[in-house]
C-alpha atoms as a PDB file:
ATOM      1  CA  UNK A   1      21.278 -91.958  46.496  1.00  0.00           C
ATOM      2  CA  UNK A   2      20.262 -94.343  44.268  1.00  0.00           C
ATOM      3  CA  UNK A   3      22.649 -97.096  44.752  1.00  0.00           C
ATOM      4  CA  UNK A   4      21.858 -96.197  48.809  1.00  0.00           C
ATOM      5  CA  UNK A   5      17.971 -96.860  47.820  1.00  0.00           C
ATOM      6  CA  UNK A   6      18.751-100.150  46.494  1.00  0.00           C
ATOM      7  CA  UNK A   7      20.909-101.223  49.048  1.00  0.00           C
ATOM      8  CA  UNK A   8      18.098-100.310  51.881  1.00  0.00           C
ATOM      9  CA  UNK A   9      15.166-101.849  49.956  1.00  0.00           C
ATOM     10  CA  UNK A  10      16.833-105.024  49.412  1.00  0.00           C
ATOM     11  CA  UNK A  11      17.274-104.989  53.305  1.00  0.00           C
ATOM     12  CA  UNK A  12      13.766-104.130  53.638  1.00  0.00           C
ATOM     13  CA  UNK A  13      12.919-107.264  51.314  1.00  0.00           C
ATOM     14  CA  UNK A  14      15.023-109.196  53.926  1.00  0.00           C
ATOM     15  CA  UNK A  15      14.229-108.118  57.445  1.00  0.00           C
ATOM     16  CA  UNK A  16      10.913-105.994  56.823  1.00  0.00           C
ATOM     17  CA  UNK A  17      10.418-105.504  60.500  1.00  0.00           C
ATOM     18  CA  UNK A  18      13.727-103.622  60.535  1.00  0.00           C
ATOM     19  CA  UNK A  19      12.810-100.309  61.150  1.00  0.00           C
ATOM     20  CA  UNK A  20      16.455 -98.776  60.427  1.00  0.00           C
ATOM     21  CA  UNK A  21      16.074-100.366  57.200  1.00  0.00           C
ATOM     22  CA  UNK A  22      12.636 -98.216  56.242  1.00  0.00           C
ATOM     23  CA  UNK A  23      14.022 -95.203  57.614  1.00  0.00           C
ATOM     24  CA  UNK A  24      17.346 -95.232  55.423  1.00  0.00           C
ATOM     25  CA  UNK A  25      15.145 -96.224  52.377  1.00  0.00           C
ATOM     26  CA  UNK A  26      12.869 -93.285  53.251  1.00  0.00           C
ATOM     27  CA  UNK A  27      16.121 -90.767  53.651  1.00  0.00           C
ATOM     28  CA  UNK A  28      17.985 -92.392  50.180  1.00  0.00           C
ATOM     29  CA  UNK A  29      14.858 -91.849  48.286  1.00  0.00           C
ATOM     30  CA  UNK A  30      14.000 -88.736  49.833  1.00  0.00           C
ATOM     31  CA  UNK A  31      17.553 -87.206  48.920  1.00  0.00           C
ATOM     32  CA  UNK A  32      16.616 -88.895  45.572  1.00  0.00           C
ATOM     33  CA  UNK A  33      13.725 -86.936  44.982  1.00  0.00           C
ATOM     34  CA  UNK A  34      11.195 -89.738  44.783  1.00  0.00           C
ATOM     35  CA  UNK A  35       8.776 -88.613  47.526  1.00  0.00           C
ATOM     36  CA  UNK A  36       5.963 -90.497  47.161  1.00  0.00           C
ATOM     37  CA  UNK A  37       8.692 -93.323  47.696  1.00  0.00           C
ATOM     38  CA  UNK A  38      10.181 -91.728  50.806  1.00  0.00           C
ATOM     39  CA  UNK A  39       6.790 -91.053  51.687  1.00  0.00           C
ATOM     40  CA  UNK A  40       5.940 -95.003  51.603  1.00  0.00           C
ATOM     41  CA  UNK A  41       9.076 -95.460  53.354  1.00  0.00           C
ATOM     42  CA  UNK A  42       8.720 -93.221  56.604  1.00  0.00           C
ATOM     43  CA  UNK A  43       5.196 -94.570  56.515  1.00  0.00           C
ATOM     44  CA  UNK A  44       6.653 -98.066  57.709  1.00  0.00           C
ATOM     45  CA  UNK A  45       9.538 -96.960  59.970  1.00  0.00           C
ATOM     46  CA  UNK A  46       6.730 -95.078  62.181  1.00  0.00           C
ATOM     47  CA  UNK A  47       4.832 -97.903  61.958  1.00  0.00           C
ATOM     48  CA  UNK A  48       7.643-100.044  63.723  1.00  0.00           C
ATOM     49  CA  UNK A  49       8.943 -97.447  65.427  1.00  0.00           C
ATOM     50  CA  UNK A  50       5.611 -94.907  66.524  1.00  0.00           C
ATOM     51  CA  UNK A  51       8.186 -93.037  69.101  1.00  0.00           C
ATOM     52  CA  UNK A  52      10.424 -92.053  66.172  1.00  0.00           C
ATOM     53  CA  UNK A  53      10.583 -87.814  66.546  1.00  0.00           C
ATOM     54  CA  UNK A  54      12.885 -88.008  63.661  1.00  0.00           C
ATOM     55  CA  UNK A  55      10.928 -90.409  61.180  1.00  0.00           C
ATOM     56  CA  UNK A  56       7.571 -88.856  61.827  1.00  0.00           C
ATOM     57  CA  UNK A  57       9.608 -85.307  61.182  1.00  0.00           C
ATOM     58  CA  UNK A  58      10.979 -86.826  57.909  1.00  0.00           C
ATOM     59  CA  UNK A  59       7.426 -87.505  56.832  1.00  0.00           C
ATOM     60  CA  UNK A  60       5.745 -84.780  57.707  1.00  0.00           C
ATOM     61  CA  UNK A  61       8.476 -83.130  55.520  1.00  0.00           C
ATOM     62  CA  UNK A  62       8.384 -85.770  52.507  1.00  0.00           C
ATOM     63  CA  UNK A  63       4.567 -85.164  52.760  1.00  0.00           C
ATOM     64  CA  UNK A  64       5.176 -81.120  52.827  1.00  0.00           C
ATOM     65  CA  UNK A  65       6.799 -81.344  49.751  1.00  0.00           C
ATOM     66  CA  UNK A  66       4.168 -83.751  48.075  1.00  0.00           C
ATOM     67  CA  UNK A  67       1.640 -80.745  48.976  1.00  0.00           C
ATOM     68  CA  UNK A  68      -0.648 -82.828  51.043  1.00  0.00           C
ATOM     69  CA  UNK A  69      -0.630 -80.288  53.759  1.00  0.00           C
ATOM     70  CA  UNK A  70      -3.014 -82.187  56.159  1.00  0.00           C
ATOM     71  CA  UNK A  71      -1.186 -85.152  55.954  1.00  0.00           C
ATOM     72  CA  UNK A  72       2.151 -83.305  56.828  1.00  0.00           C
ATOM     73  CA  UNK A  73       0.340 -81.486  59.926  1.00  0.00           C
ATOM     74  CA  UNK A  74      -0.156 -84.696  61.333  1.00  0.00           C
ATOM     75  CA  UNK A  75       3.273 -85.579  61.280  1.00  0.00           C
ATOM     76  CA  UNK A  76       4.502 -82.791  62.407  1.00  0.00           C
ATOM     77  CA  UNK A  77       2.219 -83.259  65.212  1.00  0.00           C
ATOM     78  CA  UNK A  78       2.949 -86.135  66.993  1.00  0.00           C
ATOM     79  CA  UNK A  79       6.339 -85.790  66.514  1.00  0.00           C
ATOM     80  CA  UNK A  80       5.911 -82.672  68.697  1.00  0.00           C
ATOM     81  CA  UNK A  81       3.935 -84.293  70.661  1.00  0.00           C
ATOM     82  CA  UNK A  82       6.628 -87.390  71.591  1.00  0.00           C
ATOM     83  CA  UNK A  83       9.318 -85.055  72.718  1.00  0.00           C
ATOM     84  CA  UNK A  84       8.327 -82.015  74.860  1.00  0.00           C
ATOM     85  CA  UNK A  85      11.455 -80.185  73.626  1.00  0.00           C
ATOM     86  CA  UNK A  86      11.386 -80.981  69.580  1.00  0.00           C
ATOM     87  CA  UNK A  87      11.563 -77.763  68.019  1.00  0.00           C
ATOM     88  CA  UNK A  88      11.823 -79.018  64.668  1.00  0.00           C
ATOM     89  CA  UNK A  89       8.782 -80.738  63.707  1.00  0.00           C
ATOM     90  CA  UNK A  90       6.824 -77.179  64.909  1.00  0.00           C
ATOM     91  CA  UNK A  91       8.783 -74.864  63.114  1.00  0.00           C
ATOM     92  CA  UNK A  92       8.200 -77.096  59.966  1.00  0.00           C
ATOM     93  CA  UNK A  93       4.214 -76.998  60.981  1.00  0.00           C
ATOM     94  CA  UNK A  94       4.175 -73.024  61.445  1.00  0.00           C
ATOM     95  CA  UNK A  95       5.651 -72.812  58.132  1.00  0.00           C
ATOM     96  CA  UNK A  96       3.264 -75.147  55.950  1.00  0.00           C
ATOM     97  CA  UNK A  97       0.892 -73.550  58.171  1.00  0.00           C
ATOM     98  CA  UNK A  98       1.899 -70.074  57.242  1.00  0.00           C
ATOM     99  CA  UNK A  99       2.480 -71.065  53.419  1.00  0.00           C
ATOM    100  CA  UNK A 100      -1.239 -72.248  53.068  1.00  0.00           C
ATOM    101  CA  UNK A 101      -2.702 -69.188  54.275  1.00  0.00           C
ATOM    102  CA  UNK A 102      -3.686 -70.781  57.878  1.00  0.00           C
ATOM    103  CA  UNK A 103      -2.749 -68.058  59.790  1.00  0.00           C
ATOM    104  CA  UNK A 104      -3.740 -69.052  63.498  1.00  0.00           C
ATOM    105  CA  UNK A 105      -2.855 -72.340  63.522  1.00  0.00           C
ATOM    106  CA  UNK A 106       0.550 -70.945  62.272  1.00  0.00           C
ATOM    107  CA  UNK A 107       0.892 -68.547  64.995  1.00  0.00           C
ATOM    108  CA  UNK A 108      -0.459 -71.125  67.543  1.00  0.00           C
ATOM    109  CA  UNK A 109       2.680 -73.209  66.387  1.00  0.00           C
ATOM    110  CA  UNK A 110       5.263 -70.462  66.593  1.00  0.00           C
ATOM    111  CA  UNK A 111       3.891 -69.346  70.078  1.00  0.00           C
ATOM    112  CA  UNK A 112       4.235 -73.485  71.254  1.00  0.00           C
ATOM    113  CA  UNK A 113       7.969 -73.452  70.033  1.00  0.00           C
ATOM    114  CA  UNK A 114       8.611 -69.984  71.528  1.00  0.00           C
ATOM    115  CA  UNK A 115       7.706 -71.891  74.914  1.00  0.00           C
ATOM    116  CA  UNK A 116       9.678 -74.490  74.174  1.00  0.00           C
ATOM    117  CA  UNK A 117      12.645 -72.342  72.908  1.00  0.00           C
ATOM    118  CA  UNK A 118      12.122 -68.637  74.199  1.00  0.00           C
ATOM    119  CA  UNK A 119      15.528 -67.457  72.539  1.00  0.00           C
ATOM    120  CA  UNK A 120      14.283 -68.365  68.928  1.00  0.00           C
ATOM    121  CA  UNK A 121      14.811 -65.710  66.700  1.00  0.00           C
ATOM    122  CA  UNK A 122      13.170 -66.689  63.685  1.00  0.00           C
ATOM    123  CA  UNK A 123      10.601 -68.134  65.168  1.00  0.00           C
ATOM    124  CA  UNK A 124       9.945 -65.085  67.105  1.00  0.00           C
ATOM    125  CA  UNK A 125      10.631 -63.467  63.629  1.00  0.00           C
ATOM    126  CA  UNK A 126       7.886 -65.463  62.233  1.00  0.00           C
ATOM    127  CA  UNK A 127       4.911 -64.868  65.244  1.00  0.00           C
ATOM    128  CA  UNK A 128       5.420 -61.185  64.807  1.00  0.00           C
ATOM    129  CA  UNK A 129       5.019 -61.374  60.923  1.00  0.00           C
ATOM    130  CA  UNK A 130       2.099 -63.911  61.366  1.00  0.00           C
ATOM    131  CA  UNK A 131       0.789 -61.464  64.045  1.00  0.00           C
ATOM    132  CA  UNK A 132       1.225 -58.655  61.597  1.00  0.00           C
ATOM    133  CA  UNK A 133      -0.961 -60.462  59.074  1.00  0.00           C
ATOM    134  CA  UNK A 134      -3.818 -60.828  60.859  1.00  0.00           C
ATOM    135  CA  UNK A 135      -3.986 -57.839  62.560  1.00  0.00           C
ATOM    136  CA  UNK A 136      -2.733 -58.617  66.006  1.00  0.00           C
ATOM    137  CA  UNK A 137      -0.932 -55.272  65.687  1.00  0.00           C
ATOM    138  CA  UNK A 138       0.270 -55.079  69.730  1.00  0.00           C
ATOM    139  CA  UNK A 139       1.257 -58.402  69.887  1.00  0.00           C
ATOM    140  CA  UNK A 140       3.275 -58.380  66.873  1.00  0.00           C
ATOM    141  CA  UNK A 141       4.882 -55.112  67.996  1.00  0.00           C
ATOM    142  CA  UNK A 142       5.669 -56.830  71.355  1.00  0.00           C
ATOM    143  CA  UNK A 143       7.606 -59.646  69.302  1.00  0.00           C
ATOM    144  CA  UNK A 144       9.359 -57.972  67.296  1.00  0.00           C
ATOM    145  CA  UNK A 145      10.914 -55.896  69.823  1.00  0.00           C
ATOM    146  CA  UNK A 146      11.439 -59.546  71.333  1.00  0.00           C
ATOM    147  CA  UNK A 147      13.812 -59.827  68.082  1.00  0.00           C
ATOM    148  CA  UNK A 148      15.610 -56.761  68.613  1.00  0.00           C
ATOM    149  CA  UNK A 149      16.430 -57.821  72.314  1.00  0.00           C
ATOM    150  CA  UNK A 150      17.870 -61.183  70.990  1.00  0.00           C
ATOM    151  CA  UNK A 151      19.443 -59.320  67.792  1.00  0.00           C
ATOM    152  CA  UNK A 152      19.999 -55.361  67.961  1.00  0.00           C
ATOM    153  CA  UNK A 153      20.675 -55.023  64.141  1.00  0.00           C
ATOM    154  CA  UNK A 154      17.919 -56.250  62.780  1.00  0.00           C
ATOM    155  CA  UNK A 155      16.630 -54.180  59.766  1.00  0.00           C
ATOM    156  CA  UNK A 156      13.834 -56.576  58.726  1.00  0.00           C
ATOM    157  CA  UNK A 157      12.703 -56.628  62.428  1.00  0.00           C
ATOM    158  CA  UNK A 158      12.524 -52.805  62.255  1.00  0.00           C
ATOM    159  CA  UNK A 159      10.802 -52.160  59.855  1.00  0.00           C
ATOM    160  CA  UNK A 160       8.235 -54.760  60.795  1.00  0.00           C
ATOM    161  CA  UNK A 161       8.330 -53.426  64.194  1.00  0.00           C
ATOM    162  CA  UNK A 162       7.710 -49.603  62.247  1.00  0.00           C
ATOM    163  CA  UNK A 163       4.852 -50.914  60.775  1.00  0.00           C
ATOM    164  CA  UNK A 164       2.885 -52.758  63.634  1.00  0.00           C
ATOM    165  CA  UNK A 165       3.165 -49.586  65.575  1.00  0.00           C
ATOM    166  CA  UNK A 166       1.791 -47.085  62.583  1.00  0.00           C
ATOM    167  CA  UNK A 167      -1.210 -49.695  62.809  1.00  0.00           C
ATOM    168  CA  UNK A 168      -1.109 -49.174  66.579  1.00  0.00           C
ATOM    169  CA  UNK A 169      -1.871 -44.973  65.884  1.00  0.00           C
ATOM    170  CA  UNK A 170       1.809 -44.453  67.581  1.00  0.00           C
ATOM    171  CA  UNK A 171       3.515 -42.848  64.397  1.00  0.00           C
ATOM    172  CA  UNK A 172       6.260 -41.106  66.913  1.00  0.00           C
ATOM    173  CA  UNK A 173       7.197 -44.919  67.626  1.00  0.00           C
ATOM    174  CA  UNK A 174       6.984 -45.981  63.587  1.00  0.00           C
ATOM    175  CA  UNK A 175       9.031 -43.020  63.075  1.00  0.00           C
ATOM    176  CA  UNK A 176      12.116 -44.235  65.597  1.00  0.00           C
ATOM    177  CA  UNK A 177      12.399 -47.568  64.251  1.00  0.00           C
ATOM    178  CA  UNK A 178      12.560 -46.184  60.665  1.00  0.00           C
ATOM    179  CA  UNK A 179      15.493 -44.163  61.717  1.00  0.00           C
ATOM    180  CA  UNK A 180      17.012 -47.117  63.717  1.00  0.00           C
ATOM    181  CA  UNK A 181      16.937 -49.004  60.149  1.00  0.00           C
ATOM    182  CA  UNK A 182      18.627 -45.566  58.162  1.00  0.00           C
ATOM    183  CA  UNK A 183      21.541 -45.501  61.516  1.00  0.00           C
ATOM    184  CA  UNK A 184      22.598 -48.827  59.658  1.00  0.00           C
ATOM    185  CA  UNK A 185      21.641 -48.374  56.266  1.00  0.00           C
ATOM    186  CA  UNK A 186      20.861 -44.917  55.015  1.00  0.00           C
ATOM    187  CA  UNK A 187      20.083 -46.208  51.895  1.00  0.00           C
ATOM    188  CA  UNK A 188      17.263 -48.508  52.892  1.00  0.00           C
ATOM    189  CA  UNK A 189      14.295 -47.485  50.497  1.00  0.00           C
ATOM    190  CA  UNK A 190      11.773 -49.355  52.725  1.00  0.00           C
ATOM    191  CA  UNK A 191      12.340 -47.400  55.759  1.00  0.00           C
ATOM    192  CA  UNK A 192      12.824 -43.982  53.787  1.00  0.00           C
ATOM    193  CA  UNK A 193       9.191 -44.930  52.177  1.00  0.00           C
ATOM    194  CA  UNK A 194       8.110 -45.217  55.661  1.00  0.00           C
ATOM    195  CA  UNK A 195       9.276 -42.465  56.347  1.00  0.00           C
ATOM    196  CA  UNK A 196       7.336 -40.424  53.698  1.00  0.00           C
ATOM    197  CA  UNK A 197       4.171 -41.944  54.028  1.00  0.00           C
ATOM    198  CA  UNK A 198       4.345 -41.079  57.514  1.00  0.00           C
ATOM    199  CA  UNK A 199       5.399 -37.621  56.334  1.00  0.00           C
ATOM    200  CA  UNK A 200       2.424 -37.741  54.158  1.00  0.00           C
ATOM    201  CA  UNK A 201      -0.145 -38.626  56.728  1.00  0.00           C
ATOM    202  CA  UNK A 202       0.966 -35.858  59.237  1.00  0.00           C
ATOM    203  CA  UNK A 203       0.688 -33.356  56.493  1.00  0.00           C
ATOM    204  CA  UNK A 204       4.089 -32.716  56.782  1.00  0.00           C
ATOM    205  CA  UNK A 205       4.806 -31.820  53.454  1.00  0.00           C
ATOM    206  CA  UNK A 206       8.255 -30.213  53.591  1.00  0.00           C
ATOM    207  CA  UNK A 207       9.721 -32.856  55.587  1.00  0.00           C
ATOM    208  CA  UNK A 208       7.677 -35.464  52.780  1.00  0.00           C
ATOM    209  CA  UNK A 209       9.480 -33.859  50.244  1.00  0.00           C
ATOM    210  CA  UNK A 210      12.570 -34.336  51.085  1.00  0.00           C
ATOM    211  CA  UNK A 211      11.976 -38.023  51.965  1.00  0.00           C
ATOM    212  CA  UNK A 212      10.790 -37.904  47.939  1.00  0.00           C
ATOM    213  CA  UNK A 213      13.743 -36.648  46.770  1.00  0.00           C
ATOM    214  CA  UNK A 214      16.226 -38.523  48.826  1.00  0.00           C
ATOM    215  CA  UNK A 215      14.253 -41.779  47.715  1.00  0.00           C
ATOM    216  CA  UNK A 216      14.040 -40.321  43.358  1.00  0.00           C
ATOM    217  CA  UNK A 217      17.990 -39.484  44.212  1.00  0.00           C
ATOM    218  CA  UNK A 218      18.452 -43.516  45.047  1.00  0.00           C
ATOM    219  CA  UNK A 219      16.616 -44.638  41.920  1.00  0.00           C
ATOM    220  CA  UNK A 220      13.517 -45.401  42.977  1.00  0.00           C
ATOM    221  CA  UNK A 221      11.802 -44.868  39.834  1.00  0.00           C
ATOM    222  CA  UNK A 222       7.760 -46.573  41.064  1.00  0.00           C
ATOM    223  CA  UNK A 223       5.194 -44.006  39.469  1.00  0.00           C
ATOM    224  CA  UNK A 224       3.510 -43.263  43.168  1.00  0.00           C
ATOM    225  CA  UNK A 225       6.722 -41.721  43.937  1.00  0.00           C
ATOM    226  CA  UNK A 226       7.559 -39.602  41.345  1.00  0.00           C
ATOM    227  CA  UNK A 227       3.728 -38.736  41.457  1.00  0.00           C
ATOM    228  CA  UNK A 228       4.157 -38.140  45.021  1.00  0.00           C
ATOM    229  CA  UNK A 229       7.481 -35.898  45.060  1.00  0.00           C
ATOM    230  CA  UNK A 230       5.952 -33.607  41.694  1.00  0.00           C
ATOM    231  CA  UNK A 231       2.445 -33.209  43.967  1.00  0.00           C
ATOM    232  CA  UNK A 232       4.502 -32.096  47.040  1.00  0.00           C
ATOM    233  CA  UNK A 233       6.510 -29.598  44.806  1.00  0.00           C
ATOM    234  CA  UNK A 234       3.353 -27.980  43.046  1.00  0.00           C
ATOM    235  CA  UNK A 235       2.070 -27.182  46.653  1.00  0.00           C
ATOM    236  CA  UNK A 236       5.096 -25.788  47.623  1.00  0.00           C
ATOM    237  CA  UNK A 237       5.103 -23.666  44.011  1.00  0.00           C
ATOM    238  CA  UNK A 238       7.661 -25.406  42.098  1.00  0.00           C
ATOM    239  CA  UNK A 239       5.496 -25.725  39.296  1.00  0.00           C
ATOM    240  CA  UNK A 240       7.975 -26.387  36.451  1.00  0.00           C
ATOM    241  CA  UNK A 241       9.912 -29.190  38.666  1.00  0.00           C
ATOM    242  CA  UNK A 242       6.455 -30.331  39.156  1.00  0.00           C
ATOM    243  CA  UNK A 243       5.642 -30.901  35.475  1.00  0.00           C
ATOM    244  CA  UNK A 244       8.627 -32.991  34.635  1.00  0.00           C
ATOM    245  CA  UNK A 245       8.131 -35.244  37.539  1.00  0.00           C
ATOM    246  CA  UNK A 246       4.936 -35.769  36.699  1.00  0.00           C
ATOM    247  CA  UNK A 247       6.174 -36.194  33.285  1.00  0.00           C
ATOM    248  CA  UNK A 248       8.464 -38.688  34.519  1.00  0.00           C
ATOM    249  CA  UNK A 249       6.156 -40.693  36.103  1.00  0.00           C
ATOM    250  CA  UNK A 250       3.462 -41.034  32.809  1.00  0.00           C
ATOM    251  CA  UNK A 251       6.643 -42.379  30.922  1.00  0.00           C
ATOM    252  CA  UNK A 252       6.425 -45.084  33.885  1.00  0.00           C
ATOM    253  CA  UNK A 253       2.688 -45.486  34.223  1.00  0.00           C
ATOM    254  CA  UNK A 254       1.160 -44.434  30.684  1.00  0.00           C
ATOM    255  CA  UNK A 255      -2.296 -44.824  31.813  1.00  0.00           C
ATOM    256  CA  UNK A 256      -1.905 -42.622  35.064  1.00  0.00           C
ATOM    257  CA  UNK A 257      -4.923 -40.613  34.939  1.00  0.00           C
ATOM    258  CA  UNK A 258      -4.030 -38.323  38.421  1.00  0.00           C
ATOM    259  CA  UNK A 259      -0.828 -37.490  37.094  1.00  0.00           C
ATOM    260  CA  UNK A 260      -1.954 -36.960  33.091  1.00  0.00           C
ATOM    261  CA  UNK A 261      -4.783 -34.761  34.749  1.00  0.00           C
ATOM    262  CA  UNK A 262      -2.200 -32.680  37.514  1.00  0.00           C
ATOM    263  CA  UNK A 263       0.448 -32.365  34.560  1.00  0.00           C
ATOM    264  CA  UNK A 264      -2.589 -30.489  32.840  1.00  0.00           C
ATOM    265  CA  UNK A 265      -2.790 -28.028  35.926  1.00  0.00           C
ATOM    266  CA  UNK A 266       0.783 -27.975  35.853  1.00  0.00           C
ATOM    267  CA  UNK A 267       1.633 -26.886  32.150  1.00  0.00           C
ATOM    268  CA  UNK A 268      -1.761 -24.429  32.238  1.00  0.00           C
ATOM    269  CA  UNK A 269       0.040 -22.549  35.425  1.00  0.00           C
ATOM    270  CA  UNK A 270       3.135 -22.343  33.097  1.00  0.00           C
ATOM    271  CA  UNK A 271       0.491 -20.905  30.030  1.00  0.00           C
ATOM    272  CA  UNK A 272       1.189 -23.941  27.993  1.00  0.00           C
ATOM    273  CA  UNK A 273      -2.772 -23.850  27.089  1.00  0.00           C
ATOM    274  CA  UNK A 274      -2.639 -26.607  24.260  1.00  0.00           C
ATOM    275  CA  UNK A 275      -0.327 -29.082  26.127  1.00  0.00           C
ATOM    276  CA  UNK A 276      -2.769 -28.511  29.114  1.00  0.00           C
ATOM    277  CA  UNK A 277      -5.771 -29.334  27.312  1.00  0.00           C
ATOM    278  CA  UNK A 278      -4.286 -32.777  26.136  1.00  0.00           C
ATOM    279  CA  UNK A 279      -3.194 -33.658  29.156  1.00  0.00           C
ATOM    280  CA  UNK A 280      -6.400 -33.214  30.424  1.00  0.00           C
ATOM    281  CA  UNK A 281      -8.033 -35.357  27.553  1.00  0.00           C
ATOM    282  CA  UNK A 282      -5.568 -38.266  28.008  1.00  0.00           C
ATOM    283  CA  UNK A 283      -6.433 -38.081  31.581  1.00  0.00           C
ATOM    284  CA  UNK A 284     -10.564 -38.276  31.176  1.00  0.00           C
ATOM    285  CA  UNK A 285      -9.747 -40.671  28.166  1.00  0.00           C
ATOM    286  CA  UNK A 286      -7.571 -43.533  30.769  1.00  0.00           C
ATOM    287  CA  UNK A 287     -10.582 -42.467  34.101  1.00  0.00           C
ATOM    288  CA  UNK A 288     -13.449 -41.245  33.231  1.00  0.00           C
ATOM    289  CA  UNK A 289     -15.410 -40.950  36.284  1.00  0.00           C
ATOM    290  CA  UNK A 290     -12.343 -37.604  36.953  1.00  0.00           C
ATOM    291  CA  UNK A 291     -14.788 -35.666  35.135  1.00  0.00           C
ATOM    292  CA  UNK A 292     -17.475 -35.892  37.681  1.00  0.00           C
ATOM    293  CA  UNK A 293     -15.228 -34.016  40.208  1.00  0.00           C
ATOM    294  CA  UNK A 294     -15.420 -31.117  37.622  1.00  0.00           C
ATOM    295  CA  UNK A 295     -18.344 -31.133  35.739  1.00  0.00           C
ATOM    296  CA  UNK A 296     -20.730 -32.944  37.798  1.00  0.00           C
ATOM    297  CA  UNK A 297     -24.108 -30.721  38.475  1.00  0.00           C
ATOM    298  CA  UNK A 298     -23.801 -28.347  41.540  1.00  0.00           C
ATOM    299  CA  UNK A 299     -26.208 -29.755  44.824  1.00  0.00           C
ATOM    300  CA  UNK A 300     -28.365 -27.696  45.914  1.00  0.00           C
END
């Protein structure tokens, strides 16, 4: 590229009206890594050639890459604007957009390209994440079932999809595309988290259980889970397999108050009185404000 460069600047120096010439220069030295160069160089090309969809694209990127998102949005921007089916410059736009925390203007960019290209999946992808984001819990749902009509198998779609409808209150409908995502993978540990949370929330504590176990049996090893699974098996009276959950999960999480302060229930229902009480000081000694719960003055 950087025999290319020379080759187009010395053009440049000789015919500096020839827009070609800038836009080569800007592509050598963008492939070169020299972006404030490339920058400089798409800079003229658009100025000789303002219709250019492609140079203005180029810059918007060049500029991207510099971090001067504003800058970049502008390219991206009339080059959308000069051709009523560019695809390219938007998609580019929704994702600086996206990247910098502009959330609207990123989905107002998706939702133009969707018009312009209906069939998109990533960009239809990318609204229902955006949508996801901000809240927009019906509309994302809507899109990514838009993703699964384009692409049946789909796992990241699901499980997007399972979590704009649990924000929507319809759990039954979380629940289905969950098990869509285990049809193809019943190893995913997203969904099967999903799936235990959900479990969790309806109270379902058998079924949450199991969910636990399946997810501890894959390796899942995150402190909230083995917390999780040793809770569930204390209420159903498996106090021993309780205990050395929750003893697995401290060895994770050394500072876990909850389960330093449930292992002390734990090992007092097994009469394990000493081990008990330390648990229970380790416990007030990493959270202090447990011992309210217990010893806080009765209300009258």
């Amino acid at each position: 590229y950087e025999l290319a460069a020379k080759y187009c600047a010395k053009l440049t120096s000789l015919a500096p009206d020839n827009f070609q010439g800038w836009y080569n220069l800007g592509l050598a030295r963008h492939k070169g890594g020299l972006l404030e160069e490339a920058v400089e160089a798409y800079e003229q090309a658009v100025r000789l050639s303002p219709d250019s969809v492609q140079a203005f694209t180029n810059l918007g990127i060049a500029r991207q890459e510099l971090g001067h998102l504003e800058a970049a949005r502008q390219a991206y921007e009339r080059a959308a604007q000069l051709d009523a089916a560019a695809t390219t410059p938007l998609w580019n736009l929704g994702l600086a957009l996206e990247s910098a925390g502009e959330l609207d203007e990123a989905a107002n960019a998706y939702a133009e390209l969707l018009k312009r290209s209906p069939n998109s999946e990533e960009a239809r992808f990318r609204l229902g994440f955006v949508q996801l984001q901000r809240g927009d819990y019906q509309g994302s749902a809507e899109n990514f079932q838009g993703c699964l009509r384009l692409r049946k198998d789909w796992p990241e779609a699901q499980l997007n999809l399972a979590l704009a409808c649990w924000k929507l209150g319809k759990p039954e409908l979380a629940e289905a595309a969950y098990h869509q995502v285990l049809e193809s993978d019943p190893e995913c540990l997203d969904a099967l988290r999903g799936l235990a949370a959900l479990a969790l929330e309806q109270n379902d504590f058998e079924q949450a259980l199991e969910y636990h176990k399946r997810l501890i049996s894959l390796g899942e090893r995150s402190p909230e889970v083995l917390y999780n699974a040793a809770v569930l098996l204390q209420k159903a009276g498996q106090v021993e397999a309780a205990a050395e959950l929750y003893q697995q999960a401290i060895s994770e999480k050394a500072d876990f108050a909850e389960a330093l302060l449930n292992l002390g229930h734990a090992l007092h229902a097994l009469g394990r009185e000493q081990e008990a009480l330390s648990c229970w000081s380790k416990a007030l000694e990493a959270k202090p404000e447990l011992a309210q719960g217990y010893f806080a003055p009765g209300q009258n």
